[in-house]
PDB file of N, CA and C in Angstrom:
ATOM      1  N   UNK A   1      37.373   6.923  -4.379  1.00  0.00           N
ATOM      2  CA  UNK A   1      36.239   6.703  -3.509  1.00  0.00           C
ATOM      3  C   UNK A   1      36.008   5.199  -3.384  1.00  0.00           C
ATOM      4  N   UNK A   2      35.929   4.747  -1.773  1.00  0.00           N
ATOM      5  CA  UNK A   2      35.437   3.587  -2.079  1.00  0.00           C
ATOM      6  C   UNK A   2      34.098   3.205  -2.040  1.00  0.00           C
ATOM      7  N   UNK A   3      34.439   1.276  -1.857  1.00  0.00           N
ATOM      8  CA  UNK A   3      32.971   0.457  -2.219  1.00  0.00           C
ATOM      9  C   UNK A   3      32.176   1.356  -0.560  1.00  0.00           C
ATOM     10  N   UNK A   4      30.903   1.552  -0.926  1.00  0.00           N
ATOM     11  CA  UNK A   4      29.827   1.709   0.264  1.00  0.00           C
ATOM     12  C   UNK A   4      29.478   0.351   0.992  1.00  0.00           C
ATOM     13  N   UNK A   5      29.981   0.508   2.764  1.00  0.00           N
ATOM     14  CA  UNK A   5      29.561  -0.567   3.515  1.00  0.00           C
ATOM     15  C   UNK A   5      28.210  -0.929   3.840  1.00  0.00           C
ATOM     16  N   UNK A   6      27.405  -1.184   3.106  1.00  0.00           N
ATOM     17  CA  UNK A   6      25.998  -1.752   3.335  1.00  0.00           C
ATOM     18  C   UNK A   6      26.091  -1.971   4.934  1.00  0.00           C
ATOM     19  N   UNK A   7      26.634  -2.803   5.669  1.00  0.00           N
ATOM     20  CA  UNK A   7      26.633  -3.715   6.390  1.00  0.00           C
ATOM     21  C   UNK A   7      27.271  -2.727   7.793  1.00  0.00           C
ATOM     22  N   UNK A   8      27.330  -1.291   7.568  1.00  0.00           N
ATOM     23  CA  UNK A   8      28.340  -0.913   8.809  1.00  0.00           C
ATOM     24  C   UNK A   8      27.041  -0.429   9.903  1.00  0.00           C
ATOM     25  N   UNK A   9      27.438  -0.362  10.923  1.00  0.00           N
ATOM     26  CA  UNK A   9      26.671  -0.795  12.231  1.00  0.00           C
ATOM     27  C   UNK A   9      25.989   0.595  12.089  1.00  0.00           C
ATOM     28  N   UNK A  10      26.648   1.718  11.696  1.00  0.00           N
ATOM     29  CA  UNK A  10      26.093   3.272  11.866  1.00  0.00           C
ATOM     30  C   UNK A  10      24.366   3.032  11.023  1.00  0.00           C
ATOM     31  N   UNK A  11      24.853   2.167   9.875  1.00  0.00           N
ATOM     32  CA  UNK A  11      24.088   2.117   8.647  1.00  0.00           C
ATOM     33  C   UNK A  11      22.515   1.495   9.500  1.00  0.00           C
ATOM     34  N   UNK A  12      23.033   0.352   9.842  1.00  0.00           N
ATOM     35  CA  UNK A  12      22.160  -0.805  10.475  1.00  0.00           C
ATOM     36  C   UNK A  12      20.853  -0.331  11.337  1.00  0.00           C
ATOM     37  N   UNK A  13      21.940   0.876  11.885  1.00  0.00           N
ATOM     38  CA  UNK A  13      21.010   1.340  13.392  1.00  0.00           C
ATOM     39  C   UNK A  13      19.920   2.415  12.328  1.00  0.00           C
ATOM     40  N   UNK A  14      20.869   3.152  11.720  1.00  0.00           N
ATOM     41  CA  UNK A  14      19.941   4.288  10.857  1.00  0.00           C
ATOM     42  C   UNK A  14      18.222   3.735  10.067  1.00  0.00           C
ATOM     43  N   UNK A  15      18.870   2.261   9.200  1.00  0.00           N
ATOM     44  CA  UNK A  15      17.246   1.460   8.905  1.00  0.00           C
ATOM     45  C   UNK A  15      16.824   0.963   9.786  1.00  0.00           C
ATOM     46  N   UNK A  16      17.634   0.321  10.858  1.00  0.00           N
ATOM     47  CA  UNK A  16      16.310  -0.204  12.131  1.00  0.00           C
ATOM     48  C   UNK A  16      14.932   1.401  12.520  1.00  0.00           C
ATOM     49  N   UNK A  17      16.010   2.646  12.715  1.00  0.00           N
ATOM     50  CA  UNK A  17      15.371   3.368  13.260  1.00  0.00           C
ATOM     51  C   UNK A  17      13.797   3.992  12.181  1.00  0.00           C
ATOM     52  N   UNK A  18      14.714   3.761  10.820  1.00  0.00           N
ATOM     53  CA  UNK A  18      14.001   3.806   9.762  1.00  0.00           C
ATOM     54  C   UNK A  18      12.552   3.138  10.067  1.00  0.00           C
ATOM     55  N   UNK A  19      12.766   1.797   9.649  1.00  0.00           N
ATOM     56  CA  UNK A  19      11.663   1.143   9.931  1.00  0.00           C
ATOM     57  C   UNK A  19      10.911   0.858  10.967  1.00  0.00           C
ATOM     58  N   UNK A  20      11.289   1.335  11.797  1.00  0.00           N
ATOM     59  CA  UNK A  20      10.538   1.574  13.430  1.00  0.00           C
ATOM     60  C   UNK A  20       9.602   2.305  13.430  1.00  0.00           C
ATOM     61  N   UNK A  21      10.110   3.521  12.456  1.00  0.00           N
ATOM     62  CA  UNK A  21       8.981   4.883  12.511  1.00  0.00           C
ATOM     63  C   UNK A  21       8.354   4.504  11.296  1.00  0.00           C
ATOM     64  N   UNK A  22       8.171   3.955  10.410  1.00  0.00           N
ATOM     65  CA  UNK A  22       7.326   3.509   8.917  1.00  0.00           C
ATOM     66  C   UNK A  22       6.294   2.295  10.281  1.00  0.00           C
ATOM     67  N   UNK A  23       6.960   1.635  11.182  1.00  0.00           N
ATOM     68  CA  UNK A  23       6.048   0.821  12.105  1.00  0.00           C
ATOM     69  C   UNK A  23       4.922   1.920  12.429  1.00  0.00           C
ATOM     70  N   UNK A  24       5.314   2.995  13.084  1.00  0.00           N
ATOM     71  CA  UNK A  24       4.708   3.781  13.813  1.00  0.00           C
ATOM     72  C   UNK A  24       3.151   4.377  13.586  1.00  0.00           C
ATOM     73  N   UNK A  25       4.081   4.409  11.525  1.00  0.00           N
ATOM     74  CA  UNK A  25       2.915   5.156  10.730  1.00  0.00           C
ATOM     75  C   UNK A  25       1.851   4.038  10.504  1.00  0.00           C
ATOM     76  N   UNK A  26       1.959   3.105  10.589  1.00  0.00           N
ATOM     77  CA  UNK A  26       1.399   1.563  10.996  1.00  0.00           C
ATOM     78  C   UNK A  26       0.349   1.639  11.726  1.00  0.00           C
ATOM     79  N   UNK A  27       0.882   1.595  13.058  1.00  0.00           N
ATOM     80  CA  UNK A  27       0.125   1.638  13.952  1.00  0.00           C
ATOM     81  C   UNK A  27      -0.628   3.250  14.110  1.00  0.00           C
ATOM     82  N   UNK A  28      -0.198   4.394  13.863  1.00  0.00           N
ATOM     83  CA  UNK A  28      -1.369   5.437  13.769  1.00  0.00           C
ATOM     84  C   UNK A  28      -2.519   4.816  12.947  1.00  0.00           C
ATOM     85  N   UNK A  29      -2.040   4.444  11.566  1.00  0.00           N
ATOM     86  CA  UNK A  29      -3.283   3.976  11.113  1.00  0.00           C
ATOM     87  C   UNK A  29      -4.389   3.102  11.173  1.00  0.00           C
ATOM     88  N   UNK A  30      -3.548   2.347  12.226  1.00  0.00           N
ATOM     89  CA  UNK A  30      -4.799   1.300  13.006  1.00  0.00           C
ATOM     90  C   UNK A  30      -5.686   1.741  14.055  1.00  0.00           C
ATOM     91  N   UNK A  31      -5.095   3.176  14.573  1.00  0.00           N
ATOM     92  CA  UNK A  31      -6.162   3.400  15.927  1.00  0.00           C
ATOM     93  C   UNK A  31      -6.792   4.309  14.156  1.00  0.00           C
ATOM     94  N   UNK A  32      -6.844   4.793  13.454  1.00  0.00           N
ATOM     95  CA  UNK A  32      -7.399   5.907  13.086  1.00  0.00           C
ATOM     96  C   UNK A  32      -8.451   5.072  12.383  1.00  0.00           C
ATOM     97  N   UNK A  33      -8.042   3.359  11.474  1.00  0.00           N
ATOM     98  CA  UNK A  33      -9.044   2.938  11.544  1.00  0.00           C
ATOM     99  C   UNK A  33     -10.158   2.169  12.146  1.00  0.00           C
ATOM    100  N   UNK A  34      -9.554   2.120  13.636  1.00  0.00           N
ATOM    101  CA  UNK A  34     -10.509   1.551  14.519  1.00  0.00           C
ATOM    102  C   UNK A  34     -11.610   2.603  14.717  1.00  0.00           C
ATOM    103  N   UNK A  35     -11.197   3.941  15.022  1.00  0.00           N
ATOM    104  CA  UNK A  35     -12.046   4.926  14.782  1.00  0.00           C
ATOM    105  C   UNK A  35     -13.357   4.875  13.814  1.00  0.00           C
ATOM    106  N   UNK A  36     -12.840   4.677  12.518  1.00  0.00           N
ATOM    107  CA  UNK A  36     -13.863   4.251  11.377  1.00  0.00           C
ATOM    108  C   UNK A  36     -14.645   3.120  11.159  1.00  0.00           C
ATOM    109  N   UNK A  37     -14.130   2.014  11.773  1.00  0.00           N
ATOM    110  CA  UNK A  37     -14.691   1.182  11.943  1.00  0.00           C
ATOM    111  C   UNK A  37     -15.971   0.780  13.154  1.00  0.00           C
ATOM    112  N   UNK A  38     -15.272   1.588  14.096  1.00  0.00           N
ATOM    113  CA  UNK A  38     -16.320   1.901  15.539  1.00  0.00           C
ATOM    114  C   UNK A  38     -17.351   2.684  15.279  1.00  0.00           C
ATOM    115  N   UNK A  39     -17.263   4.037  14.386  1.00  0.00           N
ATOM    116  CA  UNK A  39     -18.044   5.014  13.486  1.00  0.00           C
ATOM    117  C   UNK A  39     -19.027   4.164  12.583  1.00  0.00           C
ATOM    118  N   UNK A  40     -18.736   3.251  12.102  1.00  0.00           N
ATOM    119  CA  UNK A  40     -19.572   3.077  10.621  1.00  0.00           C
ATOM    120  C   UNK A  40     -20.766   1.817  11.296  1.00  0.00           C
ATOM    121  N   UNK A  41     -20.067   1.289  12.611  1.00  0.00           N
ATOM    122  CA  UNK A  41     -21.066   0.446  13.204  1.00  0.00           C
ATOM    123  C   UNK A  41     -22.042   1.094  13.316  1.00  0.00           C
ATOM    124  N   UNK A  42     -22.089   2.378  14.129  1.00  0.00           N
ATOM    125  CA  UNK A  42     -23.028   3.122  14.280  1.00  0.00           C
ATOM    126  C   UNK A  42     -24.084   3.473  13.568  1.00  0.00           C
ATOM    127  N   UNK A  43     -23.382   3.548  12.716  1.00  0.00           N
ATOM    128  CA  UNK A  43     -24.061   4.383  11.647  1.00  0.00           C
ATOM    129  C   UNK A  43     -25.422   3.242  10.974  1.00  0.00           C
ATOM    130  N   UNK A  44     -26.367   3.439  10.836  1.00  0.00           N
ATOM    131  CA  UNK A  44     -27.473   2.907  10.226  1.00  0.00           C
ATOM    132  C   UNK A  44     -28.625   3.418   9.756  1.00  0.00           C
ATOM    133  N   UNK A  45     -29.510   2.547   8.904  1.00  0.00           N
ATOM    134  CA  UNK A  45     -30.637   3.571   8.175  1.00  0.00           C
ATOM    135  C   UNK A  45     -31.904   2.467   8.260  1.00  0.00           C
ATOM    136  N   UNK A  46     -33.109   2.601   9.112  1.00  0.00           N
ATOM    137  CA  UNK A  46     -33.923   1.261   8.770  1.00  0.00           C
ATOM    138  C   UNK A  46     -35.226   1.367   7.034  1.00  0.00           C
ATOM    139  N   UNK A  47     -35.448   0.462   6.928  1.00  0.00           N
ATOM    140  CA  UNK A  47     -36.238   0.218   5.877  1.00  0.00           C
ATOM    141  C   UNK A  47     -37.121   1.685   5.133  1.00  0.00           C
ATOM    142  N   UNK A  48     -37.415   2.201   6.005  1.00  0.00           N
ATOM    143  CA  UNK A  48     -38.212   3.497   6.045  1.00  0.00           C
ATOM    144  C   UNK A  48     -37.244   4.583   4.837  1.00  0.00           C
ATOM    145  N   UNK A  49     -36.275   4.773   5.406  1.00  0.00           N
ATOM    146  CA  UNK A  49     -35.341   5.391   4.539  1.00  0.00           C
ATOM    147  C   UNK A  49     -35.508   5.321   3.166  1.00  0.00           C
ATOM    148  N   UNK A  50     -35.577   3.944   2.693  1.00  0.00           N
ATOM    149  CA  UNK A  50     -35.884   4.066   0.992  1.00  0.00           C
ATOM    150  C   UNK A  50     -36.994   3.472   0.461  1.00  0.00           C
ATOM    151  N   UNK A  51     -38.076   4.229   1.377  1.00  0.00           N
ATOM    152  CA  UNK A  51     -39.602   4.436   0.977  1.00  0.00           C
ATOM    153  C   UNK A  51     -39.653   5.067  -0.065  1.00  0.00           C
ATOM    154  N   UNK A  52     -40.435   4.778  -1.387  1.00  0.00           N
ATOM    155  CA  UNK A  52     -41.387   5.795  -1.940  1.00  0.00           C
ATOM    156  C   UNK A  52     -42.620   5.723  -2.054  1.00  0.00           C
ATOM    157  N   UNK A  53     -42.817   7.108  -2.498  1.00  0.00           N
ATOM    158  CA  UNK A  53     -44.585   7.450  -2.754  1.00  0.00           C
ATOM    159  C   UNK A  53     -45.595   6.675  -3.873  1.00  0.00           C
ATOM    160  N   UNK A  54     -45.555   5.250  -3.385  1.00  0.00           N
ATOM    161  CA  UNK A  54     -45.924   4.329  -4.148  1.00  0.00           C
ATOM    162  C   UNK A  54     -46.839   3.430  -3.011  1.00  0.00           C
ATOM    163  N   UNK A  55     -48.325   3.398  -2.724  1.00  0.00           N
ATOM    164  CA  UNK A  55     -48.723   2.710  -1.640  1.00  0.00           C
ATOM    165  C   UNK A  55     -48.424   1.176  -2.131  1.00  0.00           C
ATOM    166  N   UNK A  56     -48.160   0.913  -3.285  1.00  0.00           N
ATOM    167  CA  UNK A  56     -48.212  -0.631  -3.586  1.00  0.00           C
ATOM    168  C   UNK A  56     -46.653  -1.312  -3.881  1.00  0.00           C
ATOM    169  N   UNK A  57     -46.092  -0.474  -4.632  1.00  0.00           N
ATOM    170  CA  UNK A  57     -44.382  -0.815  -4.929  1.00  0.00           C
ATOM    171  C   UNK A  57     -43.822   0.011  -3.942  1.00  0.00           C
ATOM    172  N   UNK A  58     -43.881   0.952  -2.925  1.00  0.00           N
ATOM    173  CA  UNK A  58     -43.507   1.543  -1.833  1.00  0.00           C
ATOM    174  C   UNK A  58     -42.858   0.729  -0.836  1.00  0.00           C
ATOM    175  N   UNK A  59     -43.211  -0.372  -0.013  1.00  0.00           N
ATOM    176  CA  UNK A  59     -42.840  -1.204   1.082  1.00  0.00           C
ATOM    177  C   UNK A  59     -41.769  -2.546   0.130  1.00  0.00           C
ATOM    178  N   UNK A  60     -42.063  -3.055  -0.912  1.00  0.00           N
ATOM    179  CA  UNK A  60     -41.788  -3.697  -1.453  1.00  0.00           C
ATOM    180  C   UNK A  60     -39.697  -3.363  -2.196  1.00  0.00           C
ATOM    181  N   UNK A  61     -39.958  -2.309  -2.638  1.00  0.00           N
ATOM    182  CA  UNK A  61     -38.969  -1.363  -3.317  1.00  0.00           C
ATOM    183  C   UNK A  61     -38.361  -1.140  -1.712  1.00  0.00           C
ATOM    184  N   UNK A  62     -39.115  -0.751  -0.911  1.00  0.00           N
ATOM    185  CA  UNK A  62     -38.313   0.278   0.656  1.00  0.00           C
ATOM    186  C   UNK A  62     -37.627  -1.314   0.860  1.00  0.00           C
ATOM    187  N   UNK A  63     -38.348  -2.670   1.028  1.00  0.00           N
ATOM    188  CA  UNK A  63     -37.107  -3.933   1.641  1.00  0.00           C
ATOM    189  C   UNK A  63     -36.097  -4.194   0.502  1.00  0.00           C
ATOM    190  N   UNK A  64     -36.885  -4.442  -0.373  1.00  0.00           N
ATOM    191  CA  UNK A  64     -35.481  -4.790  -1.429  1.00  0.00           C
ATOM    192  C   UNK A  64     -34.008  -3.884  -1.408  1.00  0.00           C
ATOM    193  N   UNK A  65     -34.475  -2.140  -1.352  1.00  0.00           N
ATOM    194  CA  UNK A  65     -33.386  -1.335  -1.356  1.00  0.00           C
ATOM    195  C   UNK A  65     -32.466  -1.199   0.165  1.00  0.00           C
ATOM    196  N   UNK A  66     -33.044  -1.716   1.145  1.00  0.00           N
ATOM    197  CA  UNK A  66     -32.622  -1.853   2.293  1.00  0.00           C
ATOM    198  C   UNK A  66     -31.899  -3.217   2.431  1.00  0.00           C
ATOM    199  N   UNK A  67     -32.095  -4.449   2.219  1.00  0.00           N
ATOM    200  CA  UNK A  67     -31.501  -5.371   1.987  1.00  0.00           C
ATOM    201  C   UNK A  67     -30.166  -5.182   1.440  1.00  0.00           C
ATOM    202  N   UNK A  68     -29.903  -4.598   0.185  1.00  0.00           N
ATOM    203  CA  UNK A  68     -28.945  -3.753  -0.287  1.00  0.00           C
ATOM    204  C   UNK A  68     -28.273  -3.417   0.207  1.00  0.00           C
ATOM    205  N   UNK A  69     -28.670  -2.112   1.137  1.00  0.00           N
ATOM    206  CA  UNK A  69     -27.982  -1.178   1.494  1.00  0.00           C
ATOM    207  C   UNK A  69     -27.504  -1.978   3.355  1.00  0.00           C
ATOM    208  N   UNK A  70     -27.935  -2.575   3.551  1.00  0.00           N
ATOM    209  CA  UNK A  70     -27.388  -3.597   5.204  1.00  0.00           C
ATOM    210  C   UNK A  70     -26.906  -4.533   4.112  1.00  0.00           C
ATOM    211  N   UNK A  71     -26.224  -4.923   3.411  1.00  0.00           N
ATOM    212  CA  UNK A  71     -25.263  -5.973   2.757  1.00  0.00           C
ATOM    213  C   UNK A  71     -23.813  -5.665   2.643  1.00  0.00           C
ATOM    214  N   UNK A  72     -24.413  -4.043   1.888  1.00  0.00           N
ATOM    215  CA  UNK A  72     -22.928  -3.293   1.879  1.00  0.00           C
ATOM    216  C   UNK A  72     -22.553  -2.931   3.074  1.00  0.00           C
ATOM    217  N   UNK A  73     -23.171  -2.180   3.958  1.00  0.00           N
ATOM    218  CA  UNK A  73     -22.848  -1.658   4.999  1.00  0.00           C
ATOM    219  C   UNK A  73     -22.539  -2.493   6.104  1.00  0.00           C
ATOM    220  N   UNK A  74     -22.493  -4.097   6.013  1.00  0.00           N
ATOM    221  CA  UNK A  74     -21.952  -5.154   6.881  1.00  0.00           C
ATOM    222  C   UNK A  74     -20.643  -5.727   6.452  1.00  0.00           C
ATOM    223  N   UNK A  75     -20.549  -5.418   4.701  1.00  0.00           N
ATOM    224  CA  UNK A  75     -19.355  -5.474   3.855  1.00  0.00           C
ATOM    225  C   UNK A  75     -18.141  -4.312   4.307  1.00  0.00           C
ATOM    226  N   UNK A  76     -18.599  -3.604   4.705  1.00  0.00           N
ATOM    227  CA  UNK A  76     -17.645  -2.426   4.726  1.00  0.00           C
ATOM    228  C   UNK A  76     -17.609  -2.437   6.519  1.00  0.00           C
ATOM    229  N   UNK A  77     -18.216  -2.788   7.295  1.00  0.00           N
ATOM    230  CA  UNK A  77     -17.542  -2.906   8.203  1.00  0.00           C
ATOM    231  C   UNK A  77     -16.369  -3.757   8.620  1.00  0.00           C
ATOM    232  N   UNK A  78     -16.939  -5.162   7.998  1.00  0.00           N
ATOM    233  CA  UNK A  78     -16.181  -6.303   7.918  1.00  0.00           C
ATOM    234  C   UNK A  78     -14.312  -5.941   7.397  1.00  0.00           C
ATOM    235  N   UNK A  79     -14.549  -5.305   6.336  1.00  0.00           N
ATOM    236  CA  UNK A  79     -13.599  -4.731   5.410  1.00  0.00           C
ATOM    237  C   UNK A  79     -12.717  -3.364   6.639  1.00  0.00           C
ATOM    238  N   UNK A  80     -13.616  -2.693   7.649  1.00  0.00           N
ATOM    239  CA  UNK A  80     -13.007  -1.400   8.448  1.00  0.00           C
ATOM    240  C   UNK A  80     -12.432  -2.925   9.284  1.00  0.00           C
ATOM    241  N   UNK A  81     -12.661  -3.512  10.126  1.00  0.00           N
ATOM    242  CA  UNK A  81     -12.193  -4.329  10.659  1.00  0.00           C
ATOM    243  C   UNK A  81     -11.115  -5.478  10.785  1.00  0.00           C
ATOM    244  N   UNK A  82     -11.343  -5.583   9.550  1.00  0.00           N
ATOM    245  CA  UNK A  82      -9.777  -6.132   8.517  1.00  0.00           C
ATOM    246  C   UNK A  82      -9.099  -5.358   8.712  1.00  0.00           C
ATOM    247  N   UNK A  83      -9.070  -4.224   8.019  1.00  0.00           N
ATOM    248  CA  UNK A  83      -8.126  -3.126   8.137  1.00  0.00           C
ATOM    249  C   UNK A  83      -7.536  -2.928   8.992  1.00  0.00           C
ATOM    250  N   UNK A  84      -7.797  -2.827  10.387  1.00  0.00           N
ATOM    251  CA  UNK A  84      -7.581  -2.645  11.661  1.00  0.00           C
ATOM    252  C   UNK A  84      -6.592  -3.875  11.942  1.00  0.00           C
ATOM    253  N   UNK A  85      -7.039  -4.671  11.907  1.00  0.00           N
ATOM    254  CA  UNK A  85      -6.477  -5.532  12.472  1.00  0.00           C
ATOM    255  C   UNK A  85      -5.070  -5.688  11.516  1.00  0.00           C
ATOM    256  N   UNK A  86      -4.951  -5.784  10.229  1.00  0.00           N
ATOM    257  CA  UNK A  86      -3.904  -5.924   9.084  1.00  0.00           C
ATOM    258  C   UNK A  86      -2.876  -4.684   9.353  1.00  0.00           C
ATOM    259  N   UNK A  87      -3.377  -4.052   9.662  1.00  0.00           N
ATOM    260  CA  UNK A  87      -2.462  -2.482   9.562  1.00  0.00           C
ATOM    261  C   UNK A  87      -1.674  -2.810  11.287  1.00  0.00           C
ATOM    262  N   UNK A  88      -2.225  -3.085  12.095  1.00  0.00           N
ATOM    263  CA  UNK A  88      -1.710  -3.419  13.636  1.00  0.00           C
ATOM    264  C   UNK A  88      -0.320  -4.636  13.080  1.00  0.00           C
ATOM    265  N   UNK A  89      -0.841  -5.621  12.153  1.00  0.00           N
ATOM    266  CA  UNK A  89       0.198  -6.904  12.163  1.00  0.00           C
ATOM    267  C   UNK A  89       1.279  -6.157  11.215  1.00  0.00           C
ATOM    268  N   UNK A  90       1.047  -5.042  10.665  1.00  0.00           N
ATOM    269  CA  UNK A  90       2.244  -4.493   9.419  1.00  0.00           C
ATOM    270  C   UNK A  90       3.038  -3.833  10.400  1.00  0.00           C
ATOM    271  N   UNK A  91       2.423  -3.239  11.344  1.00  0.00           N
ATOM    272  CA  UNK A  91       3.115  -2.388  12.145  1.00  0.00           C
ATOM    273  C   UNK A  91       4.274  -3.824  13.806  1.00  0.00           C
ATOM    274  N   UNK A  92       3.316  -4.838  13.730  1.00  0.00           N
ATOM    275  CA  UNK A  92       4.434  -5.002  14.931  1.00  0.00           C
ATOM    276  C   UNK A  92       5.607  -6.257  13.661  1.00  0.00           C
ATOM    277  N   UNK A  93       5.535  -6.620  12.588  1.00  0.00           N
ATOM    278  CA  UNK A  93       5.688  -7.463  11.365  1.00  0.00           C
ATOM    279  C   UNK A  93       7.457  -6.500  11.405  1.00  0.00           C
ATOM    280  N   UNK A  94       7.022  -4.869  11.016  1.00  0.00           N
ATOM    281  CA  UNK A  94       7.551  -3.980  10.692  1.00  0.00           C
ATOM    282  C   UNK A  94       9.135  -4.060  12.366  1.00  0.00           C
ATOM    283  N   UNK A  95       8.597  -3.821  13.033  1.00  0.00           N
ATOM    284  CA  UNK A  95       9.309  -3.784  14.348  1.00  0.00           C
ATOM    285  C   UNK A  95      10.242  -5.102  14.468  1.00  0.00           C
ATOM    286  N   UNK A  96       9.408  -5.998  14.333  1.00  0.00           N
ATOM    287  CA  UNK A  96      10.317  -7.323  14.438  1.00  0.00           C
ATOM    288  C   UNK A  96      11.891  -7.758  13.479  1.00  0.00           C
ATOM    289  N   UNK A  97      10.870  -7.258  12.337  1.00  0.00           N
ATOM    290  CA  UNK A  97      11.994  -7.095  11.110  1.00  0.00           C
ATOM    291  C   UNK A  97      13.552  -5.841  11.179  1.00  0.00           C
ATOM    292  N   UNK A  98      12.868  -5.080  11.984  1.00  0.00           N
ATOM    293  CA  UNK A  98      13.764  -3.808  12.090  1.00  0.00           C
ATOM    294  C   UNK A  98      15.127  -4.362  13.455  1.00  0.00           C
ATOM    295  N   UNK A  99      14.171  -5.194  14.445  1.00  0.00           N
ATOM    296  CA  UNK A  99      15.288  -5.771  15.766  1.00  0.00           C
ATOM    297  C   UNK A  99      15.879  -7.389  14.413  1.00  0.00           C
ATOM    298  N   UNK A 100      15.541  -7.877  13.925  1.00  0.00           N
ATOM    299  CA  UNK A 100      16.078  -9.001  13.141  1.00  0.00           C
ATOM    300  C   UNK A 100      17.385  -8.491  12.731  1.00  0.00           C
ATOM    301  N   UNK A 101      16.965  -7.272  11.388  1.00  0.00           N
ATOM    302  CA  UNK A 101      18.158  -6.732  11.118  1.00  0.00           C
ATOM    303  C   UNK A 101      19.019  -5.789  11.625  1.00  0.00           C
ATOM    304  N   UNK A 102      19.054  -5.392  13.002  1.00  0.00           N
ATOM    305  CA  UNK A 102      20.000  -5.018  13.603  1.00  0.00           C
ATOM    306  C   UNK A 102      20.647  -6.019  13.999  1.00  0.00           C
ATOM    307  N   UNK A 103      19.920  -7.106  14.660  1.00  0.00           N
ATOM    308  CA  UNK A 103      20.751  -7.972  15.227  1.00  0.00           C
ATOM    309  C   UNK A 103      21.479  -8.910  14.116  1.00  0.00           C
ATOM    310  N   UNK A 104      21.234  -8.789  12.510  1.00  0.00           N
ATOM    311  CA  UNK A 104      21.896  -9.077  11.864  1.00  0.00           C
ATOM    312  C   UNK A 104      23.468  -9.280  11.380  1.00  0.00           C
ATOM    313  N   UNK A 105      24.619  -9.643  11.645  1.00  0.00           N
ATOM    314  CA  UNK A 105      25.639  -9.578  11.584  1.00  0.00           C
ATOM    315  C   UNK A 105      25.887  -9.119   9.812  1.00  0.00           C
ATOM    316  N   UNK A 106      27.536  -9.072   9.299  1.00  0.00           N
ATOM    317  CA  UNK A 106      27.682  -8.807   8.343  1.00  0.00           C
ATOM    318  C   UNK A 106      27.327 -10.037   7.529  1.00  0.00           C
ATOM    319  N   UNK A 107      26.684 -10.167   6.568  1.00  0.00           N
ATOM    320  CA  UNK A 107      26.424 -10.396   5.306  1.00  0.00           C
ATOM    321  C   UNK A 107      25.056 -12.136   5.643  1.00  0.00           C
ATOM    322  N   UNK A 108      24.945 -11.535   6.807  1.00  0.00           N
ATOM    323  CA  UNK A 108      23.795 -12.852   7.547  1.00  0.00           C
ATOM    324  C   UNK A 108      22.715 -12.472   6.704  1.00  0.00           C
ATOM    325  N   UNK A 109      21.943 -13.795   6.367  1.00  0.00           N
ATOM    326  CA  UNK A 109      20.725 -13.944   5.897  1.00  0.00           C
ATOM    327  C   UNK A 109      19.509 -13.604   7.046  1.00  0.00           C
ATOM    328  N   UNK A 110      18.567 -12.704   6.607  1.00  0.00           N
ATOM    329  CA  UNK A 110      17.178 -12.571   7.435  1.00  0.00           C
ATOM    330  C   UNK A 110      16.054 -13.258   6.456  1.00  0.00           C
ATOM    331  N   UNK A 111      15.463 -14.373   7.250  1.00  0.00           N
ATOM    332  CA  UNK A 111      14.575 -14.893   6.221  1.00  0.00           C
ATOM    333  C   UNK A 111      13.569 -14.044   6.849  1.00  0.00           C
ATOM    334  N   UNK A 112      12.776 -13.393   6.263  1.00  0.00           N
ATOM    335  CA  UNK A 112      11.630 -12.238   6.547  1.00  0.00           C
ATOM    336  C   UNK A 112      10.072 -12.862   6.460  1.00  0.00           C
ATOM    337  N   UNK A 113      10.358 -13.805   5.840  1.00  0.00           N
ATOM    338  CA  UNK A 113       9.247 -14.820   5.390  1.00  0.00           C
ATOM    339  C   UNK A 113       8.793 -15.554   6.893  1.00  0.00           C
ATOM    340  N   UNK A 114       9.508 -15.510   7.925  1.00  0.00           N
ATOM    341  CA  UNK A 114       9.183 -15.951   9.272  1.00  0.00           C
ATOM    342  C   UNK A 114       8.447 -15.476  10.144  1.00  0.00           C
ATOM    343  N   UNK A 115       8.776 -14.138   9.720  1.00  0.00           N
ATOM    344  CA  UNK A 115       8.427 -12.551  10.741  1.00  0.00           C
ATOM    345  C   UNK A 115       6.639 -12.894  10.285  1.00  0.00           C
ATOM    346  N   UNK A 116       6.375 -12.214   8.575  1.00  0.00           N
ATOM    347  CA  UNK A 116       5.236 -12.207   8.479  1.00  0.00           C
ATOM    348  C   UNK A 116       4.710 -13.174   7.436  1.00  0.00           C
ATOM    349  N   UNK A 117       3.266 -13.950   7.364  1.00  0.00           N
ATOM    350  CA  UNK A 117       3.114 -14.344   6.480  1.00  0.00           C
ATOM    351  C   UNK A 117       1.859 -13.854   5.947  1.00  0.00           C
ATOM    352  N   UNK A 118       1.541 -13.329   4.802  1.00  0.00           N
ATOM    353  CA  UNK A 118       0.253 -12.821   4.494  1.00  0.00           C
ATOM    354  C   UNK A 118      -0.938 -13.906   4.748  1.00  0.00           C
TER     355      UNK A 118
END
């Protein structure tokens, strides 16, 4: 049996196609978290929400716990929005890399470090 051709063109096309569709799963996950991210904008609760039955520590306790809770919830959009956008650059990062190394000849260097940089 012989040595396995890393480098034979059948091979080449098989991981381009490879990594095309790992792109793909990429980009599903960017519309799915634009979805969540478009969702969570929405989503809100004003001061009232974390009232209690306290006429004196009641309003006091309701801003402090609301302050809170709009800190995180501007954190986590910020964070759905990242996402979105990071998962879109893995996915076209992914594509570029996949046409690089097809168009790769035998035993050519791909510096990959060009394609993406974190």
């Amino acid at each position: 049996m012989g040595e396995f051709d890393y480098y034979d063109s059948k091979i080449l096309q098989v991981a381009g196609d490879a990594i095309r569709e790992e792109a793909t799963k990429w980009d599903d996950m960017a519309r799915d978290m634009r979805k969540v991210a478009e969702t969570a904008k929405q989503l809100s609760l004003t001061p009232g929400a974390f009232m209690v039955a306290d006429p004196w520590a009641g309003p006091a306790v309701s801003i402090d716990q609301f302050k809170i809770y709009d800190d995180v919830h501007k954190l986590l959009c910020s964070l759905f929005d990242g996402a979105t956008t990071e998962f879109a650059q893995i996915g076209n990062a992914l594509r570029a890399i996949a046409g690089e190394y097809e168009k790769s000849d035998e035993r050519t260097y791909i510096d990959i470090s060009k394609i993406y940089k974190a």
